[in-house]
Protein backbone atom coordinates (compact mmCIF):
# COMPACT_ATOMS: atom_id res chain seq x y z
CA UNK A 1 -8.91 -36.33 16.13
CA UNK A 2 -11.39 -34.91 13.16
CA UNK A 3 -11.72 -31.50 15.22
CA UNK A 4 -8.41 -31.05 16.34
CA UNK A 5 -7.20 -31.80 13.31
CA UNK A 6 -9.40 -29.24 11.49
CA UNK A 7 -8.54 -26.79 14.33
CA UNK A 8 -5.15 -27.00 13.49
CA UNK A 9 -5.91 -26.46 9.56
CA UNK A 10 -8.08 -23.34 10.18
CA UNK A 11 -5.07 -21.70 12.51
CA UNK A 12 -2.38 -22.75 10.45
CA UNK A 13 -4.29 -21.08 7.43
CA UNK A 14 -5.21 -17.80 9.42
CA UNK A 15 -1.52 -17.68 10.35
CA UNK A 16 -0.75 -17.79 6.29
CA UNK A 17 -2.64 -15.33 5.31
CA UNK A 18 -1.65 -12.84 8.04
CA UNK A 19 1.82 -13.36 6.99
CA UNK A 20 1.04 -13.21 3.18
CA UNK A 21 -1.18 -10.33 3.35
CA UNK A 22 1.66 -8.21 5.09
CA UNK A 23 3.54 -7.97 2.16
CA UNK A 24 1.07 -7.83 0.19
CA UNK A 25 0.64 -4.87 -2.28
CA UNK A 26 -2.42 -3.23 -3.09
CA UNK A 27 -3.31 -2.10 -6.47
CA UNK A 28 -3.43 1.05 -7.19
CA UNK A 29 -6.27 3.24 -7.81
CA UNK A 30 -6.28 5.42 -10.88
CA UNK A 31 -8.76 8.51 -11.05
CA UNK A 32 -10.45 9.34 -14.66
CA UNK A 33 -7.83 11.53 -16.36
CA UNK A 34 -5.25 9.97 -14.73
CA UNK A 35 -1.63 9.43 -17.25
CA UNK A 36 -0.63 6.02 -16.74
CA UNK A 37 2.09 3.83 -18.43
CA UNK A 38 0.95 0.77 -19.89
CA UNK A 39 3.03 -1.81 -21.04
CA UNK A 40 1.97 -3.40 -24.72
CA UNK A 41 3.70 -6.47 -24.14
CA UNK A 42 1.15 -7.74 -21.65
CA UNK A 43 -2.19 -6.68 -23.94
CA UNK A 44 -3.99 -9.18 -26.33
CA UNK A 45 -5.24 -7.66 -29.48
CA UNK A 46 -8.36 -9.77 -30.86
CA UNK A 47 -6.88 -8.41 -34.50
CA UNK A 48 -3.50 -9.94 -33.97
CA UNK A 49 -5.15 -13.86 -33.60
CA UNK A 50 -4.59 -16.18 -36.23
CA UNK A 51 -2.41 -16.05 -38.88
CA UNK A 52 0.74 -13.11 -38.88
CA UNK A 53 0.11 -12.23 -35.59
CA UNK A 54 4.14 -11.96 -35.26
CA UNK A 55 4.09 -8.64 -37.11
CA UNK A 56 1.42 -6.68 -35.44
């Protein structure tokens, strides 16, 4: 039952990720030079830790 059982793991997880991975995006790549659009929301500043870090 052991091998069958991890059989049936191994398949079931191969059959995941093929589904997962279809949809999947890719990051994309960004050459040097390259304008991109960053969003300041999402970027910790080590200045702003600690006390007033509301107003930075």
């Amino acid at each position: 039952h052991r091998d069958s059982t991890a059989l049936a793991i191994g398949k079931a997880q191969e059959t995941q990720a093929k589904y997962y991975n279809k949809c999947c995006k890719k990051a994309p790549e960004f050459k040097p030079g390259s304008l991109v659009l960053v969003n300041p929301h999402s970027l910790e500043w080590k200045e702003s830790k600690g006390k007033g870090t509301k107003l930075i």
